[in-house]
Structure formats: C-alpha cells, structure tokens
C-alpha atoms as a PDB file:
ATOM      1  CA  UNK A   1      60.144  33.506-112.107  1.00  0.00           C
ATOM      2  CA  UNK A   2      62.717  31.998-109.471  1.00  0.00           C
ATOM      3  CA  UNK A   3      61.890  34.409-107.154  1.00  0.00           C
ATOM      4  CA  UNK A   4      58.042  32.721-107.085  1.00  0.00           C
ATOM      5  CA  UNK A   5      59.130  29.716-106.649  1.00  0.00           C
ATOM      6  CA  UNK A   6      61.277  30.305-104.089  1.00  0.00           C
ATOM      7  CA  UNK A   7      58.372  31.863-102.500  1.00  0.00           C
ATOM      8  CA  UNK A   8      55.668  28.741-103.657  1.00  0.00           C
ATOM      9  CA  UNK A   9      58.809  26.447-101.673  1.00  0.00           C
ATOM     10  CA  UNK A  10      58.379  28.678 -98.723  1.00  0.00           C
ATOM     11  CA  UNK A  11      54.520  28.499 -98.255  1.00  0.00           C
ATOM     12  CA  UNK A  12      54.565  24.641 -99.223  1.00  0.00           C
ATOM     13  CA  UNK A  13      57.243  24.208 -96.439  1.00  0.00           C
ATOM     14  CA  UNK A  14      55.364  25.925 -94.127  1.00  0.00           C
ATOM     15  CA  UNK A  15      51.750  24.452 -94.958  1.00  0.00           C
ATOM     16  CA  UNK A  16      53.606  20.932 -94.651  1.00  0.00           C
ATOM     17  CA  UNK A  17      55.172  21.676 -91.321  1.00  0.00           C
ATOM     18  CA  UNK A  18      51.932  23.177 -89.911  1.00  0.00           C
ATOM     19  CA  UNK A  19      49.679  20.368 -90.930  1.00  0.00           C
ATOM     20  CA  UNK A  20      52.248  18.031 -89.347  1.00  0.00           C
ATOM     21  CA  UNK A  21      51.608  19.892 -86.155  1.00  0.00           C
ATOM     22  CA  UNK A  22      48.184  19.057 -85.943  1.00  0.00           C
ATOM     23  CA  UNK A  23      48.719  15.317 -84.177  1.00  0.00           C
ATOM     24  CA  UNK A  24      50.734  16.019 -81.438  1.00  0.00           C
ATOM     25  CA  UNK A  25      52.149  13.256 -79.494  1.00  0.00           C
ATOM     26  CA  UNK A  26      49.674  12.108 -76.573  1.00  0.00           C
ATOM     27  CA  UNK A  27      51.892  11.586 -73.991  1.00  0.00           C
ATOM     28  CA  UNK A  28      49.216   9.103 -72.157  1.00  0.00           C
ATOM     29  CA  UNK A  29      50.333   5.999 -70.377  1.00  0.00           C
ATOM     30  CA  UNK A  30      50.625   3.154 -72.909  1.00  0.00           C
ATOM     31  CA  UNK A  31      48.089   0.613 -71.232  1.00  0.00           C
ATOM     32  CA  UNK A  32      48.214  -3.109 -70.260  1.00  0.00           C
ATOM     33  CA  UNK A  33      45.463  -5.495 -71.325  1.00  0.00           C
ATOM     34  CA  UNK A  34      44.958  -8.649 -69.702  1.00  0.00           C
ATOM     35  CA  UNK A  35      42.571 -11.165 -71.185  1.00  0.00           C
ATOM     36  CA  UNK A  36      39.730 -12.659 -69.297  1.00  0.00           C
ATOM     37  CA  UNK A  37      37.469 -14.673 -71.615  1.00  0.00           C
ATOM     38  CA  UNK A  38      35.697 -15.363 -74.851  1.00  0.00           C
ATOM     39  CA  UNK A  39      32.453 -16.268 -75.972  1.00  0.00           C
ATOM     40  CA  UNK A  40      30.019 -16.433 -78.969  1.00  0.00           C
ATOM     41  CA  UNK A  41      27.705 -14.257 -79.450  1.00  0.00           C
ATOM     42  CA  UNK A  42      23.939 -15.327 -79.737  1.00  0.00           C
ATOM     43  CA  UNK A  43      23.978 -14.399 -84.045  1.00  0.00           C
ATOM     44  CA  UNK A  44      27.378 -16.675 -83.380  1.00  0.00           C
ATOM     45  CA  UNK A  45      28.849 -14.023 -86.425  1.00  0.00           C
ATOM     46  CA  UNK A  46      31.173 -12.439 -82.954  1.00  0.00           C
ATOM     47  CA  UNK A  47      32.930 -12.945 -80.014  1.00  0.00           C
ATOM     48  CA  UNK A  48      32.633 -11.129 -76.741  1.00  0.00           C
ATOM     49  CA  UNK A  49      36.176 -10.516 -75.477  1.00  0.00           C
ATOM     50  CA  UNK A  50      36.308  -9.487 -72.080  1.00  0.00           C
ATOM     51  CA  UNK A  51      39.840  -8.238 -71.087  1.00  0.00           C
ATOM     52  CA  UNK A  52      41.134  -5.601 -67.729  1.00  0.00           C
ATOM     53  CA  UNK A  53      43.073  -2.684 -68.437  1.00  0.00           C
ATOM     54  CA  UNK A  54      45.859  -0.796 -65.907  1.00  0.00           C
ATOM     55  CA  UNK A  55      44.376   2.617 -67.726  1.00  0.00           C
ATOM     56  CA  UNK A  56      41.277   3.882 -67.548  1.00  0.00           C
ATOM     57  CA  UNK A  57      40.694   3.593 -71.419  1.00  0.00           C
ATOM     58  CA  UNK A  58      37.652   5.001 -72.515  1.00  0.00           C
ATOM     59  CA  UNK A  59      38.041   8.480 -70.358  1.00  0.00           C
ATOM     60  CA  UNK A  60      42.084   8.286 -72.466  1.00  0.00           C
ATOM     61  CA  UNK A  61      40.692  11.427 -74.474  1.00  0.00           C
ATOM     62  CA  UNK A  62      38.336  14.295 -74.748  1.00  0.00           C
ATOM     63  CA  UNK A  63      37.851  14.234 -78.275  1.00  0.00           C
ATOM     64  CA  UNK A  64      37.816  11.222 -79.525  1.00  0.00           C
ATOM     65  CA  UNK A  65      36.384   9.586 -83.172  1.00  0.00           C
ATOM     66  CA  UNK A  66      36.460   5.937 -82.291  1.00  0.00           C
ATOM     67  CA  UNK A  67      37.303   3.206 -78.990  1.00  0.00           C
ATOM     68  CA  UNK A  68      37.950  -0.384 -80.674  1.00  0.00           C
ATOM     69  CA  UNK A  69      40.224  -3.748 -79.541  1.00  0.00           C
ATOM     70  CA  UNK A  70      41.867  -4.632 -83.065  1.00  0.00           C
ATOM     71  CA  UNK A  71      43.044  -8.059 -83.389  1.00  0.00           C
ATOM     72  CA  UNK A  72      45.537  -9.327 -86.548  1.00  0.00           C
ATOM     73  CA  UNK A  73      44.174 -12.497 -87.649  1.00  0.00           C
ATOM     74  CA  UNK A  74      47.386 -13.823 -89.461  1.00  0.00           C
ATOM     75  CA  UNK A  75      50.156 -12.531 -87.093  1.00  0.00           C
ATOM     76  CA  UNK A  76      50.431  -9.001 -88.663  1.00  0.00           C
ATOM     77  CA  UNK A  77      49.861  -6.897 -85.808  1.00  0.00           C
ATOM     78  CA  UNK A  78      50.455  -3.453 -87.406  1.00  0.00           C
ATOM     79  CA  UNK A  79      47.113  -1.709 -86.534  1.00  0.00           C
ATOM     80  CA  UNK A  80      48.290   2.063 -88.134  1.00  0.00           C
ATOM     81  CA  UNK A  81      45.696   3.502 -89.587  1.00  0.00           C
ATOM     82  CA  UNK A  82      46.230   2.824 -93.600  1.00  0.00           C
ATOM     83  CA  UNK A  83      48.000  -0.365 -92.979  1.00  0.00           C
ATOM     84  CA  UNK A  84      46.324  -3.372 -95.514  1.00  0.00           C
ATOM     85  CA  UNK A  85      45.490  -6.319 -93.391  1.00  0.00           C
ATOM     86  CA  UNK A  86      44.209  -9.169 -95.152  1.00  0.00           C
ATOM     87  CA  UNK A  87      42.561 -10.630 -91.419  1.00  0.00           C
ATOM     88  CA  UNK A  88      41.414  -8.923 -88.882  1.00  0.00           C
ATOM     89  CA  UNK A  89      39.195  -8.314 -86.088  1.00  0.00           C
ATOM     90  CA  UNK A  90      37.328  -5.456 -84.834  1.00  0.00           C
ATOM     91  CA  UNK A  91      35.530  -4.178 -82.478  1.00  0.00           C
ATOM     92  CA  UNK A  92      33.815  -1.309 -80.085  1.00  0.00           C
ATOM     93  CA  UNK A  93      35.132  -1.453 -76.694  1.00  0.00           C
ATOM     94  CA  UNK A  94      32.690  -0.463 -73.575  1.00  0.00           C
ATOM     95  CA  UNK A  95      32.904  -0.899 -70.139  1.00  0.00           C
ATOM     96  CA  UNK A  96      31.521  -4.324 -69.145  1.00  0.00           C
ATOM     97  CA  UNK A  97      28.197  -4.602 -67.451  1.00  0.00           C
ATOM     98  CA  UNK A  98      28.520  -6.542 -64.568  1.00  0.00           C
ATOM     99  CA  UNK A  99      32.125  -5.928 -63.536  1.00  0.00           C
ATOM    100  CA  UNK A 100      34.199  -3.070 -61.582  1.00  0.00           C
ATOM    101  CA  UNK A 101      36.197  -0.244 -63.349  1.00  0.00           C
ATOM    102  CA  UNK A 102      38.937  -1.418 -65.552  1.00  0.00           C
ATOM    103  CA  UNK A 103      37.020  -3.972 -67.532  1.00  0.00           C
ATOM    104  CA  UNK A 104      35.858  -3.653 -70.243  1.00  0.00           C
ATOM    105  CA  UNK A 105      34.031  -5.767 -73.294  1.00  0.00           C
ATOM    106  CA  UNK A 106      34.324  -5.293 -76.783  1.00  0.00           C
ATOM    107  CA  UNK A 107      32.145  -7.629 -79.596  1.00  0.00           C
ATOM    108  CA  UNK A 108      34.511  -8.531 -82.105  1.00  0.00           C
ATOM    109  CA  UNK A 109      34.024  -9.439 -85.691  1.00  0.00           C
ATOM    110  CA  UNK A 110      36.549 -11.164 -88.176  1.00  0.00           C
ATOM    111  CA  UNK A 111      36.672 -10.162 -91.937  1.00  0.00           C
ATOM    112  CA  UNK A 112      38.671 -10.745 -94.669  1.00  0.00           C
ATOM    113  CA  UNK A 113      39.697  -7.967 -97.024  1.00  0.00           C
ATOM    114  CA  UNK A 114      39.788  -8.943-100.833  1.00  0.00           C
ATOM    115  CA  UNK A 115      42.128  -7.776-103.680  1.00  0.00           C
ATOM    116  CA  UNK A 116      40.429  -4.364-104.116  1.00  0.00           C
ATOM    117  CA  UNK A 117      40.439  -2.203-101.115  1.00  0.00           C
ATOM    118  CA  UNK A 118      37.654  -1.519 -99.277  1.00  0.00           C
ATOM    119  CA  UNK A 119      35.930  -5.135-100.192  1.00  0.00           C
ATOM    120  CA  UNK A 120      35.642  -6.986 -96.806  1.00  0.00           C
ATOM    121  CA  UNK A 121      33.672 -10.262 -95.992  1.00  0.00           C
ATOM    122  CA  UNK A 122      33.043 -11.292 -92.502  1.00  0.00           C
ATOM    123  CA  UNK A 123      34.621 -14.900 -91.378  1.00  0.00           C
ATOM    124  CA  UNK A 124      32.179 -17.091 -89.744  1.00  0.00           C
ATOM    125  CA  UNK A 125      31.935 -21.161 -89.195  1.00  0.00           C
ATOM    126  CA  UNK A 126      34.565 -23.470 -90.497  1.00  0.00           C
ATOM    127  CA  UNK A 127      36.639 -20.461 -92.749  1.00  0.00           C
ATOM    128  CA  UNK A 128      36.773 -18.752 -89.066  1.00  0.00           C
ATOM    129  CA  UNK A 129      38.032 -21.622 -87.803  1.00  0.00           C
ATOM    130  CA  UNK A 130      40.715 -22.882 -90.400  1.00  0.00           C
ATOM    131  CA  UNK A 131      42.162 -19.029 -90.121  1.00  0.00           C
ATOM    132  CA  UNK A 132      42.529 -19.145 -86.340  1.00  0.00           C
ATOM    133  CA  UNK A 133      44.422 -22.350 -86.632  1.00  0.00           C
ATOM    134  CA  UNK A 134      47.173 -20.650 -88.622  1.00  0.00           C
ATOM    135  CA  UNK A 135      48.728 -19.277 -85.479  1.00  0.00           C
ATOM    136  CA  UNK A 136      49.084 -20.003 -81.504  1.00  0.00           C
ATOM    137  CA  UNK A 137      47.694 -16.685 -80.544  1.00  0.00           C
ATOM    138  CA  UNK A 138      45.799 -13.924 -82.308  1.00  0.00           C
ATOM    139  CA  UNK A 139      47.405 -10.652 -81.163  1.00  0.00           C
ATOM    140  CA  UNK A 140      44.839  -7.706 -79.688  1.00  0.00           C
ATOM    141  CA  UNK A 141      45.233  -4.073 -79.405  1.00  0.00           C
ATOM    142  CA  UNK A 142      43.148  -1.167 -77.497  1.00  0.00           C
ATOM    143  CA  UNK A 143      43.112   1.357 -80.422  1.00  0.00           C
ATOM    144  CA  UNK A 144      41.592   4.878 -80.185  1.00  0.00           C
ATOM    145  CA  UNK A 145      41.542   8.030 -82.913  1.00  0.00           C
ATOM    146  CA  UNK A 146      41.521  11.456 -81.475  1.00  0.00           C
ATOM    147  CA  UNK A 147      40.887  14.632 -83.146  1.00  0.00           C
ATOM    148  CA  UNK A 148      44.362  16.186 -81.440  1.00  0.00           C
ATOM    149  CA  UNK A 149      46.696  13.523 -80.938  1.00  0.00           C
ATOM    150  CA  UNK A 150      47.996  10.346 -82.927  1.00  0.00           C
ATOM    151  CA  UNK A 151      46.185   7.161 -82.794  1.00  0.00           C
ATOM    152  CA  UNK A 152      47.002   5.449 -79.681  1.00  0.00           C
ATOM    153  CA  UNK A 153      47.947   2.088 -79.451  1.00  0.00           C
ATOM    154  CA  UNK A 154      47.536  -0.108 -75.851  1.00  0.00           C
ATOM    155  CA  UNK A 155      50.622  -3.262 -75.518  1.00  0.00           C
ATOM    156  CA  UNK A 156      49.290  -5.762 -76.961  1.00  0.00           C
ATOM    157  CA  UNK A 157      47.344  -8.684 -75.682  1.00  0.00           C
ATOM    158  CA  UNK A 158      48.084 -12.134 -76.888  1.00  0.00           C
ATOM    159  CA  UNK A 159      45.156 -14.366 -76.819  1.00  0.00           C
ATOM    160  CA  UNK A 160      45.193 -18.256 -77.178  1.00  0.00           C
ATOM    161  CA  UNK A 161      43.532 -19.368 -80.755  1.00  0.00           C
ATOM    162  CA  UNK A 162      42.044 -22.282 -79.183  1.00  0.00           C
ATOM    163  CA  UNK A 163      40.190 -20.163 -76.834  1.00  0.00           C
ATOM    164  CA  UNK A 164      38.535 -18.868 -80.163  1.00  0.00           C
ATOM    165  CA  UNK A 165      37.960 -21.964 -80.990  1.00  0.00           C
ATOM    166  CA  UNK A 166      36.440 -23.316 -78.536  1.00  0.00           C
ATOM    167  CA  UNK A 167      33.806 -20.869 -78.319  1.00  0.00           C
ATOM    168  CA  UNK A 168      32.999 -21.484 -81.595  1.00  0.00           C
ATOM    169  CA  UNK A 169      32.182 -25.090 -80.915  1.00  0.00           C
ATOM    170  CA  UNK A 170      31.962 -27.366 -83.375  1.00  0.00           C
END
C-alpha cells in the first residue's frame, strides 16, 4: 500500500510541475503608457481614455484571449487575475482612429463588485463621482491574457481624478 502511494506522490508531483509549465514567462518589454486625455462617452455610462505606448501593444502576442487598460478605482492596483477589487475600471484597448502607431483608445467602464462574487454594478453620475474623489489619481494598467505566457502587465499609468471628473461635468 506504501509503495502506491509513493507512486500516486510521484505522478501528482509530476502533473503539478507540468501544468506549472504551461505559462512560461513572456520575456516582452514591460511597456510605458503615457496619458493623453479623457472624455465621456455619448451613453455618458464610459470614458474614452486615450493614452501612447513605447510598445507596440496589441501585436505583444500571437495568441492572445483578451487586450484591456484596467484601472483600480480605490488605490488597489493589483490587476492579477483572481484578485477581488471592490472598484474598478475596464476596458478593450484598440488602436485609436485618427492618430499614428502607438496610440491607442480604450472605452472604460467603472463597476462596483458586491459582497458575493461575481455581482457587479456599473458606477455612473454622482456615485462615479464621490468614488473618484477618494484619491488624487486612479492608477491604469495595459493588461493582456495569452494562451502561452502569464498575464502581462504594462507600468502603470497614473491619471489625475479630476480629469475624470471633469469629463463627467456636472
């Protein structure tokens, strides 16, 4: 009987370590972001967020699940996947219209996550408002998922509350 579970200890050891080797480490350059600008969006439930990048970020990865500027609403900036963040931003990131390579655009919407997980609300008006006023600057991220790597993370870009504000209006 110890002799099989010697062997179970082997073939759990080794399923561990292989599934561990599946997200390798994506040795890509770790971008800057530098904010541009904000503004409302016509529903006025989003901002646009126009930012520049060093890095080429949506051509980062073949295989990739999902290309999105996270921002922590209440100063916790740990984006990790799994991480419970009780306000946040979100949003897809695309290469802006009108503008040369290296900037990009991404349509960001606030929610608040209840008690239970997987209950979100989205922020809007005056509640939007109160939470940006909690700190100076809400803190952004260029966040993508691969199917081979770990998540990459860009350095994060601060960006002023007020400006957030102010495109809300009043």
């Amino acid at each position: 009987m110890s002799g099989l579970r010697a062997t179970m200890r082997r073939y759990m050891a080794l399923a561990f370590l292989l599934c561990c080797s599946c997200a390798s480490n994506h040795g890509r350059p770790i971008a800057k972001l530098d904010f541009e600008s904000i503004s409302i969006t016509p529903s006025a439930s989003s901002f646009f967020v126009r930012f520049s990048s060093d890095t080429d970020l949506l051509t980062l990865f073949q295989s990739r699940i999902g290309e999105e500027l996270v921002c922590a609403l209440e100063g916790d900036a740990d984006f990790s996947i799994g991480h419970y963040q009780r306000g946040y931003g979100s949003g897809i990131v695309e290469l802006s219209d009108n503008s040369s390579k290296g900037n990009y655009i991404a349509r960001v919407i606030f929610r608040e996550t209840g008690a239970v997980r997987g209950k979100e609300r989205i922020l809007a008006g005056d509640e939007l408002r109160r939470a940006l006023k909690v700190n100076d600057v809400v803190v952004c991220a260029f966040r993508v998922h691969t199917t081979k790597y770990e998540t990459y993370f860009s350095d994060f870009m601060p960006i002023p509350s007020m400006d957030f504000i102010r495109a809300l209006g009043t």
